[in-house]
C-alpha atoms as a PDB file:
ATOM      1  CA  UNK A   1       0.000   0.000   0.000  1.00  0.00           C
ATOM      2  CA  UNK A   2       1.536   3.188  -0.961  1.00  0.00           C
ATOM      3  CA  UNK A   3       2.404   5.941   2.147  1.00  0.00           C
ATOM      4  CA  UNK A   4      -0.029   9.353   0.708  1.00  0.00           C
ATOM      5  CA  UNK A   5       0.956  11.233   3.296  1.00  0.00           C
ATOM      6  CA  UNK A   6       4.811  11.300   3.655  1.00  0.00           C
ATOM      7  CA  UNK A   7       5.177  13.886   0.938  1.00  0.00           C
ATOM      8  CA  UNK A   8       2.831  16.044   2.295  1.00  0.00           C
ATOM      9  CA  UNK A   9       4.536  15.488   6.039  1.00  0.00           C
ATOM     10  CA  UNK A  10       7.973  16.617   4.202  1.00  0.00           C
ATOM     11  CA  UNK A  11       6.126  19.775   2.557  1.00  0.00           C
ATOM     12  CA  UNK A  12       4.747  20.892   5.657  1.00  0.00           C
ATOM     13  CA  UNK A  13       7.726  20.146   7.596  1.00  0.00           C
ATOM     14  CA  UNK A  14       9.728  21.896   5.116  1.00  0.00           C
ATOM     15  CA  UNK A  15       7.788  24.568   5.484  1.00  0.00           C
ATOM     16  CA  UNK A  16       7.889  25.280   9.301  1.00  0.00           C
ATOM     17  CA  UNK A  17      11.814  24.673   8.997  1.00  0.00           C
ATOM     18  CA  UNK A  18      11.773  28.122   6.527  1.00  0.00           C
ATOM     19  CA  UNK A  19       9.797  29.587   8.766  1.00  0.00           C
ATOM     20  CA  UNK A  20      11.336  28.899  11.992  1.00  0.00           C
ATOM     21  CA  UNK A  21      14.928  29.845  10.080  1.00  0.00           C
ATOM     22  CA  UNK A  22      13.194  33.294   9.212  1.00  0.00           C
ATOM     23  CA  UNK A  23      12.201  33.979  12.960  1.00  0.00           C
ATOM     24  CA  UNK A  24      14.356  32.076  15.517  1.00  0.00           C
ATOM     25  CA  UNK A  25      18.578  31.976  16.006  1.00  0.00           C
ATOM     26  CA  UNK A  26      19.873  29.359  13.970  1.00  0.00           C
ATOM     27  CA  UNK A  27      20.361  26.915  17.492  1.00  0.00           C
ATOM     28  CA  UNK A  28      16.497  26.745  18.377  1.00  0.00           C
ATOM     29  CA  UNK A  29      15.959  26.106  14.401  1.00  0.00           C
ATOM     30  CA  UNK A  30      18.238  23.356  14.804  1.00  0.00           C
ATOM     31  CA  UNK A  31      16.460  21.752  17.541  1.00  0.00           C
ATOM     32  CA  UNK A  32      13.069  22.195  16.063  1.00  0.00           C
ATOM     33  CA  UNK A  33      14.020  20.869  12.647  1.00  0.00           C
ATOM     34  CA  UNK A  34      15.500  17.590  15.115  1.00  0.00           C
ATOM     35  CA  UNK A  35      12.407  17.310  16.556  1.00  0.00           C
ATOM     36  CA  UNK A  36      10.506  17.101  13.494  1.00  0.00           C
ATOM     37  CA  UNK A  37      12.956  14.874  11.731  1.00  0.00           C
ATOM     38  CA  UNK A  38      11.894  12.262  14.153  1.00  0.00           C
ATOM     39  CA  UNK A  39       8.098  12.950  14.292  1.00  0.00           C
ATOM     40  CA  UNK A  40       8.088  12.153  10.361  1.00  0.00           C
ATOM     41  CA  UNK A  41      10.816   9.563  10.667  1.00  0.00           C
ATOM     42  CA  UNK A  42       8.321   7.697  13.720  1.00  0.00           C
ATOM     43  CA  UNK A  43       4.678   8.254  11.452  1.00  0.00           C
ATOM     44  CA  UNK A  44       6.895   6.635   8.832  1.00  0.00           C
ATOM     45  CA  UNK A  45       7.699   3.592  10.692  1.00  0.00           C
ATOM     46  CA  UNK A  46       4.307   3.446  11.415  1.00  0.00           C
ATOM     47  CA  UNK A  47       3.077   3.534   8.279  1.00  0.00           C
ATOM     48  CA  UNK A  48       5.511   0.974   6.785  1.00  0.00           C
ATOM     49  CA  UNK A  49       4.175  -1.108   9.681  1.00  0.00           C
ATOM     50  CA  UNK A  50       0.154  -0.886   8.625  1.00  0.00           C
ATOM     51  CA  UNK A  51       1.543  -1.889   5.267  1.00  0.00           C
ATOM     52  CA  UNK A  52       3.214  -5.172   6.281  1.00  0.00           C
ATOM     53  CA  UNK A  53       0.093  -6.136   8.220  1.00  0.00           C
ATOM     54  CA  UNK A  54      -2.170  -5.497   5.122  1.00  0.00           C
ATOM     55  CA  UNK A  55      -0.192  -7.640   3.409  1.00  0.00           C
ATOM     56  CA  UNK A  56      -0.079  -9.893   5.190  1.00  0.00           C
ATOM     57  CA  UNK A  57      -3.750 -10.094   5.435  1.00  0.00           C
ATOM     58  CA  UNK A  58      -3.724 -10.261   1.792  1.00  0.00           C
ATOM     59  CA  UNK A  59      -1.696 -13.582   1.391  1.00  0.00           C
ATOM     60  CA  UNK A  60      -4.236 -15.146   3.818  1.00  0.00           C
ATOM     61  CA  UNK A  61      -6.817 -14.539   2.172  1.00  0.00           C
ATOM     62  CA  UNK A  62      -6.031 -15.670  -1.223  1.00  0.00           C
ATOM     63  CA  UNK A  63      -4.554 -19.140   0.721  1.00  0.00           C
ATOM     64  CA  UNK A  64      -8.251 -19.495   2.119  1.00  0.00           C
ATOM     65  CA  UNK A  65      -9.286 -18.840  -1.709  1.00  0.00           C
ATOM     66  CA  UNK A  66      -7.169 -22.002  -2.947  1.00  0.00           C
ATOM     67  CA  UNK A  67      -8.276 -25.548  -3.770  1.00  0.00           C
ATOM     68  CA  UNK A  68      -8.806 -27.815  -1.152  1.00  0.00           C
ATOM     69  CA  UNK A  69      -6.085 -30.850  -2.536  1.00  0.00           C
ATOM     70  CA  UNK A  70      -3.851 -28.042  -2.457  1.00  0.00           C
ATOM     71  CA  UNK A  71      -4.327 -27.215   1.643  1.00  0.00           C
ATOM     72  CA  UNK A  72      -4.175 -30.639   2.411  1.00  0.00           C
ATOM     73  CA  UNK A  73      -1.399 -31.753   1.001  1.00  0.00           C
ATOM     74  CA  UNK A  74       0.064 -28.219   2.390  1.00  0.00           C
ATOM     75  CA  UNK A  75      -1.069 -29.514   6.226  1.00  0.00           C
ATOM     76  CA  UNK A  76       0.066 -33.328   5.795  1.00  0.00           C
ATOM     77  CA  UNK A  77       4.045 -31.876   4.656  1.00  0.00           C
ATOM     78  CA  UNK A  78       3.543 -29.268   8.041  1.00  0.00           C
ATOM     79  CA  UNK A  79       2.896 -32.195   9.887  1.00  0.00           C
ATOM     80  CA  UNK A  80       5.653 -34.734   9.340  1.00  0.00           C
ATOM     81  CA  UNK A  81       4.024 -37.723  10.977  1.00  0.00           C
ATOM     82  CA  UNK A  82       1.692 -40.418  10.227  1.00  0.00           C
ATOM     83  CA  UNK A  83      -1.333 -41.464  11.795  1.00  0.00           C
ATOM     84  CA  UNK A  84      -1.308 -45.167  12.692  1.00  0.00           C
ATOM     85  CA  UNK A  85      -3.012 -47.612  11.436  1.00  0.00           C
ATOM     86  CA  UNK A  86      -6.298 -49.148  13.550  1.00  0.00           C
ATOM     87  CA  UNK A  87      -7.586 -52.705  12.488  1.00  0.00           C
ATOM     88  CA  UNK A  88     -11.248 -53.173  13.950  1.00  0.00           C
ATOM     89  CA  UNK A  89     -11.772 -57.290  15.082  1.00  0.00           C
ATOM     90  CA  UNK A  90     -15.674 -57.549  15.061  1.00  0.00           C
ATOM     91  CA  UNK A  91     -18.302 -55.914  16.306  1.00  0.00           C
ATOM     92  CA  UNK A  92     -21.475 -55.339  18.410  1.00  0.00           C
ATOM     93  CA  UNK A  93     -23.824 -57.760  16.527  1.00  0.00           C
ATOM     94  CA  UNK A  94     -24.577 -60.016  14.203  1.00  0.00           C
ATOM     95  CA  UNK A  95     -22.881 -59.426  11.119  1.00  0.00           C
ATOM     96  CA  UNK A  96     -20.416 -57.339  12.961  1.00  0.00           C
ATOM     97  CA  UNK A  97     -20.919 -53.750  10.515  1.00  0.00           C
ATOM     98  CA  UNK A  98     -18.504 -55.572   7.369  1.00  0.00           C
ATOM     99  CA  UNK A  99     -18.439 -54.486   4.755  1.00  0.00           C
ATOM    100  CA  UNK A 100     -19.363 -56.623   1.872  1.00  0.00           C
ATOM    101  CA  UNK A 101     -16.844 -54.890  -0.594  1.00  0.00           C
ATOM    102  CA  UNK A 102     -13.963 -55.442   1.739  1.00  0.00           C
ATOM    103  CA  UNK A 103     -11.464 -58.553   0.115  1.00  0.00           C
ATOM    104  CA  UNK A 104      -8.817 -58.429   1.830  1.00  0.00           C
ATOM    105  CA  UNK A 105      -7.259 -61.257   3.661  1.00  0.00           C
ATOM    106  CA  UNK A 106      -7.611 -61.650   7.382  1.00  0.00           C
ATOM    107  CA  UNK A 107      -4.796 -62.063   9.451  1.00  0.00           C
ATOM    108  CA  UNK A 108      -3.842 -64.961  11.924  1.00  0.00           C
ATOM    109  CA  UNK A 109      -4.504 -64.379  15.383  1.00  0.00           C
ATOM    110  CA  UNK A 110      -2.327 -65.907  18.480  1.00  0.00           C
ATOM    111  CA  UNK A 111      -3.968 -66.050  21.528  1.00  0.00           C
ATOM    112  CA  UNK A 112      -2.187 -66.991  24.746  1.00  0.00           C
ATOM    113  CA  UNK A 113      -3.753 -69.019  26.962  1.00  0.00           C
ATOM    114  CA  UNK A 114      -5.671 -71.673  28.267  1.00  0.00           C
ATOM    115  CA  UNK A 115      -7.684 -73.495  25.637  1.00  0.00           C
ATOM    116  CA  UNK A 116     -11.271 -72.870  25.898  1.00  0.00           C
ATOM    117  CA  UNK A 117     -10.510 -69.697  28.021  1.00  0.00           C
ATOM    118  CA  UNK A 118     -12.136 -67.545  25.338  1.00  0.00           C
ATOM    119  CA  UNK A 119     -14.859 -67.700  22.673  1.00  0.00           C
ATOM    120  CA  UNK A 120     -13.763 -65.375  19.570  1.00  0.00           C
ATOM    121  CA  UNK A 121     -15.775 -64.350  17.010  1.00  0.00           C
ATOM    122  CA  UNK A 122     -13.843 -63.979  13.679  1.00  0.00           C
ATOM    123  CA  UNK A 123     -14.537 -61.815  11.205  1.00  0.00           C
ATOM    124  CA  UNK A 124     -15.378 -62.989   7.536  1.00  0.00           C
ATOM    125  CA  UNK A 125     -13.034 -62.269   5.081  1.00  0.00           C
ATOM    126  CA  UNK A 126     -12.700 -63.012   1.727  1.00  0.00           C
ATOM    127  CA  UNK A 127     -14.374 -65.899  -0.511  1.00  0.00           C
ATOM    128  CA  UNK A 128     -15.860 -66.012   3.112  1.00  0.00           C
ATOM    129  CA  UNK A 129     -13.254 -67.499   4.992  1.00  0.00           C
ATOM    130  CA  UNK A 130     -12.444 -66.364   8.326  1.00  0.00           C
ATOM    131  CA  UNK A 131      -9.414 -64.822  10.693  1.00  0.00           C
ATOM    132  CA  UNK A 132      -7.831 -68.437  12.135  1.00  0.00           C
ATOM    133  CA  UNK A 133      -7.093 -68.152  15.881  1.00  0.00           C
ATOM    134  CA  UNK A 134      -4.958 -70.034  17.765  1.00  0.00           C
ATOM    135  CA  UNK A 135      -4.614 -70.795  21.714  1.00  0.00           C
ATOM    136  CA  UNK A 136      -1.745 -71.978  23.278  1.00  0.00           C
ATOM    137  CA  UNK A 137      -1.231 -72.947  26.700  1.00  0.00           C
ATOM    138  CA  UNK A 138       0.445 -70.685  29.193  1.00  0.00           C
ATOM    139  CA  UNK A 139       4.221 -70.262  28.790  1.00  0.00           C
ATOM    140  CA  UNK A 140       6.601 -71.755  31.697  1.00  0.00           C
ATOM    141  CA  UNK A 141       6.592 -68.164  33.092  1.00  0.00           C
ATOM    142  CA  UNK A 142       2.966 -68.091  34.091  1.00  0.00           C
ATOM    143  CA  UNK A 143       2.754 -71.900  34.957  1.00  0.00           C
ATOM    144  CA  UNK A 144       0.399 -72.361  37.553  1.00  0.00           C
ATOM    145  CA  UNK A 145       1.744 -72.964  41.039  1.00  0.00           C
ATOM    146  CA  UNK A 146       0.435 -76.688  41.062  1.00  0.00           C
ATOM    147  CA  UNK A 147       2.549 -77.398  38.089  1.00  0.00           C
ATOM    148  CA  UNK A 148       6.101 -75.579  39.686  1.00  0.00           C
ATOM    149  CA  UNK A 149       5.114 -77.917  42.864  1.00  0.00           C
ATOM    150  CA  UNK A 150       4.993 -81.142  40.324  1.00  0.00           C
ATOM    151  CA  UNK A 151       8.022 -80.218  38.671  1.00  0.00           C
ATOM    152  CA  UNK A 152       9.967 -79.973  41.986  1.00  0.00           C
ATOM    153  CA  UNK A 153       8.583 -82.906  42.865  1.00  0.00           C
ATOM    154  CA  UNK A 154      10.113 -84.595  39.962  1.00  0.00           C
ATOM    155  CA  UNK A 155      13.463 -83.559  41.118  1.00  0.00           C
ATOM    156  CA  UNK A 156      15.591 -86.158  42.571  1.00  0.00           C
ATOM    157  CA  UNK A 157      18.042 -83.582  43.893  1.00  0.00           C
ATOM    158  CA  UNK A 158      15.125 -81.904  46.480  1.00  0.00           C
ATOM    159  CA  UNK A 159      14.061 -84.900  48.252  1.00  0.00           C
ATOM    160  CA  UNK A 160      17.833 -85.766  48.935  1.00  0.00           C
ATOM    161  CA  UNK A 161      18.296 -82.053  50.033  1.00  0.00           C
ATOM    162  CA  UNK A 162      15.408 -81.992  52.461  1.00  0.00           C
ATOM    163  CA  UNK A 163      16.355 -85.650  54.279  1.00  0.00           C
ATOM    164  CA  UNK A 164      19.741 -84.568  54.606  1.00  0.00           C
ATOM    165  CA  UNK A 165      18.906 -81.407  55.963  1.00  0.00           C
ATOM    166  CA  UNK A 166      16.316 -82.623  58.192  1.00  0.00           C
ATOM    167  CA  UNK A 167      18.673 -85.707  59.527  1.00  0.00           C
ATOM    168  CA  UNK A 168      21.302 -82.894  60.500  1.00  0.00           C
ATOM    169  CA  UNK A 169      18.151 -81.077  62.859  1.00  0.00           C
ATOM    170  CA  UNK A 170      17.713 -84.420  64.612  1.00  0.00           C
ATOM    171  CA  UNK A 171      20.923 -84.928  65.037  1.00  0.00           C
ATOM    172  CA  UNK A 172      21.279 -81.716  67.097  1.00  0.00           C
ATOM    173  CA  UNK A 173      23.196 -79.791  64.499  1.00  0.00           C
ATOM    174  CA  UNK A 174      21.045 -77.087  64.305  1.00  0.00           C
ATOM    175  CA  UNK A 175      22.964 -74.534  62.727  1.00  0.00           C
ATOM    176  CA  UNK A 176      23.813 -76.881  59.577  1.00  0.00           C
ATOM    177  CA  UNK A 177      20.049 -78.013  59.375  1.00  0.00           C
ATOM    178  CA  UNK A 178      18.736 -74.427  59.460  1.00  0.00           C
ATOM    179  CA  UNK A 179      21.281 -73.688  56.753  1.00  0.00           C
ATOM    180  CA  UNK A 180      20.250 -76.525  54.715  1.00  0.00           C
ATOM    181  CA  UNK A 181      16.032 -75.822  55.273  1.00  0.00           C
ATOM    182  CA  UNK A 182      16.998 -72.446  54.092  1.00  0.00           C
ATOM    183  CA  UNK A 183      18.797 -73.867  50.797  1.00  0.00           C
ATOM    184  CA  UNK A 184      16.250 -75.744  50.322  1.00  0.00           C
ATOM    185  CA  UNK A 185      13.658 -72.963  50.290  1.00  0.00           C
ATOM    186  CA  UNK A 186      15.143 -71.139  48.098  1.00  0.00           C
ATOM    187  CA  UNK A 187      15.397 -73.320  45.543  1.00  0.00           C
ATOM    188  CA  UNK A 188      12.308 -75.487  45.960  1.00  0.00           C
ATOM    189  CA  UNK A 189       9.424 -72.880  47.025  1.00  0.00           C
ATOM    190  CA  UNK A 190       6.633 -74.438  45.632  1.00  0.00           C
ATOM    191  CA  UNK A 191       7.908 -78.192  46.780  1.00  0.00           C
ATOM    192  CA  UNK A 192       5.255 -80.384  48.539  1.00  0.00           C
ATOM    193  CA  UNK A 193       8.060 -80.271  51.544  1.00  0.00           C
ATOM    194  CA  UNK A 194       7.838 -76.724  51.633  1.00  0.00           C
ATOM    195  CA  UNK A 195       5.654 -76.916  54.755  1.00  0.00           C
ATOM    196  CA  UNK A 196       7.573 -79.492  56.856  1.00  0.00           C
ATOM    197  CA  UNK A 197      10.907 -77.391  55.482  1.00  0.00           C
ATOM    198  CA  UNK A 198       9.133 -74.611  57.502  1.00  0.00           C
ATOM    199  CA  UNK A 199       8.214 -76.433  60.410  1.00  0.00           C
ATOM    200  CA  UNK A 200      11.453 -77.965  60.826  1.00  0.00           C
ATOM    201  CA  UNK A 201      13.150 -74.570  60.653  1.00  0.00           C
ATOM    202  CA  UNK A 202      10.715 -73.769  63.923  1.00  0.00           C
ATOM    203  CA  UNK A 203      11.739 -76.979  65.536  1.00  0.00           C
ATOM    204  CA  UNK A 204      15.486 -76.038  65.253  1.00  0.00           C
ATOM    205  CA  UNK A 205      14.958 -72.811  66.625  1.00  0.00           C
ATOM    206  CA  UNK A 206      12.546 -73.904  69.779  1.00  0.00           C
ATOM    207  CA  UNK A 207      15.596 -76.306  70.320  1.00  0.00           C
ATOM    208  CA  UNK A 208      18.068 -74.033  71.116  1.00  0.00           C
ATOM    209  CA  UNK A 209      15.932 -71.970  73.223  1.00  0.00           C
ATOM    210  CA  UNK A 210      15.106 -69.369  70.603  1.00  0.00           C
ATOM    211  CA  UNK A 211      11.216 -68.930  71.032  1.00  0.00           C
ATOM    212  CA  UNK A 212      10.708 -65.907  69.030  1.00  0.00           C
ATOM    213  CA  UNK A 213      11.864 -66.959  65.848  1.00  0.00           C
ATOM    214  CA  UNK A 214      10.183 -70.670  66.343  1.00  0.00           C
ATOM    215  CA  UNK A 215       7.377 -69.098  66.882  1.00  0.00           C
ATOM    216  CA  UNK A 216       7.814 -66.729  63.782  1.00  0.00           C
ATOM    217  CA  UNK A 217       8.241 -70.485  61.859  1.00  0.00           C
ATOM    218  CA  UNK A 218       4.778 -72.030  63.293  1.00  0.00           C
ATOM    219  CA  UNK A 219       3.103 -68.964  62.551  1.00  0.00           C
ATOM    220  CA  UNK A 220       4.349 -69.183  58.741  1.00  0.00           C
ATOM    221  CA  UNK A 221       2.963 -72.896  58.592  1.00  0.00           C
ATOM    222  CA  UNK A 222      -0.466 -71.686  59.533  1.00  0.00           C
ATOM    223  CA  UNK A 223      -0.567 -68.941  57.005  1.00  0.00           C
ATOM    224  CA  UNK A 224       0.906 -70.137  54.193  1.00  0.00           C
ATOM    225  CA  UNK A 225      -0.651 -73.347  54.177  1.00  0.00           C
ATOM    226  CA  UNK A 226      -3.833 -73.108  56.307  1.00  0.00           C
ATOM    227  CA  UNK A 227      -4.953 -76.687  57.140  1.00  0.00           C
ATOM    228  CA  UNK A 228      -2.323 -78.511  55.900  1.00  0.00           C
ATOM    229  CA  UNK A 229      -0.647 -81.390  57.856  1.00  0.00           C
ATOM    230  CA  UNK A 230       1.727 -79.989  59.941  1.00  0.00           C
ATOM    231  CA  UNK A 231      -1.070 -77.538  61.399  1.00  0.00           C
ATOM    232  CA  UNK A 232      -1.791 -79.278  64.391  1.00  0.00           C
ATOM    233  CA  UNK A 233       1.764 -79.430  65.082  1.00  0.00           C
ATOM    234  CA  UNK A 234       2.610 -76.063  64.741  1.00  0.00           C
ATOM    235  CA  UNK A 235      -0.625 -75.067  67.150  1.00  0.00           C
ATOM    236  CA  UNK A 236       1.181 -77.156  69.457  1.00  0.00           C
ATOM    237  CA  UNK A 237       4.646 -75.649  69.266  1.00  0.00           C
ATOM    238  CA  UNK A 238       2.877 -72.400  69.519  1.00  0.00           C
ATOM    239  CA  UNK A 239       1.691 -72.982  72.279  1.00  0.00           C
ATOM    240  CA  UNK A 240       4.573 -74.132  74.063  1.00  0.00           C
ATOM    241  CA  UNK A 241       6.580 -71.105  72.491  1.00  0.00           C
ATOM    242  CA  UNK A 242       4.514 -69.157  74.585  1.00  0.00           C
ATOM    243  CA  UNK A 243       4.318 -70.794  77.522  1.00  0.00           C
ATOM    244  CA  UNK A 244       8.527 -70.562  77.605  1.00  0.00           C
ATOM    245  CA  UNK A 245       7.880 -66.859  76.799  1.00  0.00           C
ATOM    246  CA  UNK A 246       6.292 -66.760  80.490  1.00  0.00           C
ATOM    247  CA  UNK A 247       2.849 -66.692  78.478  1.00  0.00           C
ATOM    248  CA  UNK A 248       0.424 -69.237  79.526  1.00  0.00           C
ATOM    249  CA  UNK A 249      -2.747 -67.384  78.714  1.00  0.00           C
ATOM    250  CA  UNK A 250      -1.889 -67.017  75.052  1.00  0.00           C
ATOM    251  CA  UNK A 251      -0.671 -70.551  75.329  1.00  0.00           C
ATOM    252  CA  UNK A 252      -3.913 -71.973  76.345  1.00  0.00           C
ATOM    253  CA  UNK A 253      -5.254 -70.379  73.384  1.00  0.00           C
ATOM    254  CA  UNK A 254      -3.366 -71.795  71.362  1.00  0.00           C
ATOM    255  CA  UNK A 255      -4.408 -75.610  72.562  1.00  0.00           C
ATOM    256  CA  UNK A 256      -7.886 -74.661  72.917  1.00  0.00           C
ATOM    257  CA  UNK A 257      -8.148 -73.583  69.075  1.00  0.00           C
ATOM    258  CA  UNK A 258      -5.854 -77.276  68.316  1.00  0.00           C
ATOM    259  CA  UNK A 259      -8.502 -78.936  70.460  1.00  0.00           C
ATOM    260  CA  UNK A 260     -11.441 -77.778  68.713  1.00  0.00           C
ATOM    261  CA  UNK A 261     -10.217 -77.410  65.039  1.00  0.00           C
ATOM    262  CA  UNK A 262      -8.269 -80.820  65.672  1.00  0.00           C
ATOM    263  CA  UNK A 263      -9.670 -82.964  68.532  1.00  0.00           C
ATOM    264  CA  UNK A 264      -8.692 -86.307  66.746  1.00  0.00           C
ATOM    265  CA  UNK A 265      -5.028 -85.246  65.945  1.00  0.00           C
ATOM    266  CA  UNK A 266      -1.822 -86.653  67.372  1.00  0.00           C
ATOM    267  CA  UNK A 267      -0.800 -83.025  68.477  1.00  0.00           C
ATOM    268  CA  UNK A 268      -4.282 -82.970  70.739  1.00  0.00           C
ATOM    269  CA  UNK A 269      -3.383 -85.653  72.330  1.00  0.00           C
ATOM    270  CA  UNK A 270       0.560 -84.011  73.338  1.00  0.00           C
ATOM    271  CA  UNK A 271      -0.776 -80.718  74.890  1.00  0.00           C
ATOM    272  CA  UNK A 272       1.632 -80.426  77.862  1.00  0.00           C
ATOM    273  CA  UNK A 273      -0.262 -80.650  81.500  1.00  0.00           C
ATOM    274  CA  UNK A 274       2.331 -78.306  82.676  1.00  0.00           C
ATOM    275  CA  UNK A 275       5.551 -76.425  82.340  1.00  0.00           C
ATOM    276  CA  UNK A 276       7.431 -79.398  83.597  1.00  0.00           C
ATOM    277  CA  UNK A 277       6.232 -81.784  81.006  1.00  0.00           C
ATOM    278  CA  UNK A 278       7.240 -78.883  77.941  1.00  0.00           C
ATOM    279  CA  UNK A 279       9.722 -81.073  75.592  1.00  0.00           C
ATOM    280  CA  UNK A 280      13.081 -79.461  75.224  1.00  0.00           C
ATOM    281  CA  UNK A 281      13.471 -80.266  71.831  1.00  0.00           C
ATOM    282  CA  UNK A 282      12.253 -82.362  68.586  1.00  0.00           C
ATOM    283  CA  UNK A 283      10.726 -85.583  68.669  1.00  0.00           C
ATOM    284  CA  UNK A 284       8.990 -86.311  65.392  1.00  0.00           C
ATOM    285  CA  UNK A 285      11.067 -88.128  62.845  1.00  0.00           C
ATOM    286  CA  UNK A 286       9.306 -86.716  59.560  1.00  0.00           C
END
């Protein structure tokens, strides 16, 4: 856009310079022709700026004016990425929204997983067949705990482990029995020993007089395992842990609840008549 009105600032200025030359010393002339100078100088700036932003305006508008291929292929090189792409597996009911025009080829489908644990619904594809699904059983990672238990049981090494271990504990060599219950823990968890490992471990420690951590042992028989065999043992031994630890009302709680949840067990029948009769140490040979 062309400026109209900076010739007519320069005539006007002109002007008052003459003027103020004619009637003023030459130093005040100076300063008022200075002053001037930058009044036009600043209106110019101005006006070069309204001109930019005109055309600016101007380039817009004849962008929003071309074809639409044109803009879109403009946006999609601004963008510089890719959108990804979504496959759709069936749908909300019968017929599942296909499209009958669509012949492409399904793809294979994996699923992991116990057979039977799902019920797909494949989508047609073309000449009508179907996407083919597969399930596989779980992978040795997510083996159930049942099947870790069986394959411990199948090794020869952890039965040889445990008896040796447990021999050393009734042979009063406690500290080499805990250490091989431990070792054996480690590296059988999930062994149908497991339990007596953990009671044996208890056993070791009421022996030498540490009734704490027996108790700690018993304790981790009941809740790991619940009612499993060594249960109304380790009720027993609890109670005797805490009738060493000087306490004989907890103790009787602990032989009440074995007399009721086990009235026909072995264990019932050993409940100590008083501190006198309180075995010192193991007596079990399993």
């Amino acid at each position: 856009m062309p400026s109209l009105l900076s010739p007519a600032l320069a005539v006007v200025a002109a002007g008052a310079l003459l003027a103020l030359g004619c009637g003023r010393p030459e130093s005040a002339a100076d300063r008022q022709f200075a002053e001037l100078r930058e009044q036009v100088n600043k209106m110019e700036a101005d006006h070069d700026k309204v001109d930019a932003r005109v055309g600016a305006l101007e380039l817009a508008a004849a962008d929003e004016n071309s074809p639409a291929p044109e803009r879109s292929r403009a946006a999609a090189a601004g963008a510089g990425t890719t959108q990804p792409h979504v496959v759709q597996l069936g749908g909300a009911g019968d017929g599942d929204g296909e499209d009958p025009n669509d012949k492409s080829e399904r793809p294979d489908i994996r699923v992991t997983g116990p057979a039977g644990s799902v019920s797909p619904r494949p989508r047609a594809g073309k000449s009508g067949s179907r996407a083919r699904i597969e399930e596989s059983e779980p992978s040795s990672a997510i083996r159930p705990v049942d099947e870790r238990a069986r394959s411990s049981a199948l090794d020869p090494d952890a039965k040889s482990a445990y008896e040796t271990a447990l021999a050393q504990v009734q042979g009063k060599q406690y500290d080499r029995g805990l250490e091989g219950l431990n070792a054996f823990l480690v590296r059988w968890p999930d062994h149908p020993y497991a339990e007596n490992a953990i009671y044996w471990r208890g056993e070791a420690y009421y022996a030498q007089g540490e009734y704490l951590r027996a108790g700690e042992q018993f304790e981790a028989v009941l809740a790991r395992f619940g009612s499993g065999k060594k249960s109304p043992d380790a009720l027993l031994k609890l109670g005797m842990c805490q009738e060493r630890l000087g306490a004989s009302s907890r103790a009787r709680e602990y032989w009440d609840r074995l007399k009721t949840e086990y009235p026909k067990s072995e264990a019932a029948k050993r409940i100590p008549s008083s501190m006198s009769s309180l075995p010192k140490g193991p007596k079990e040979n399993r």
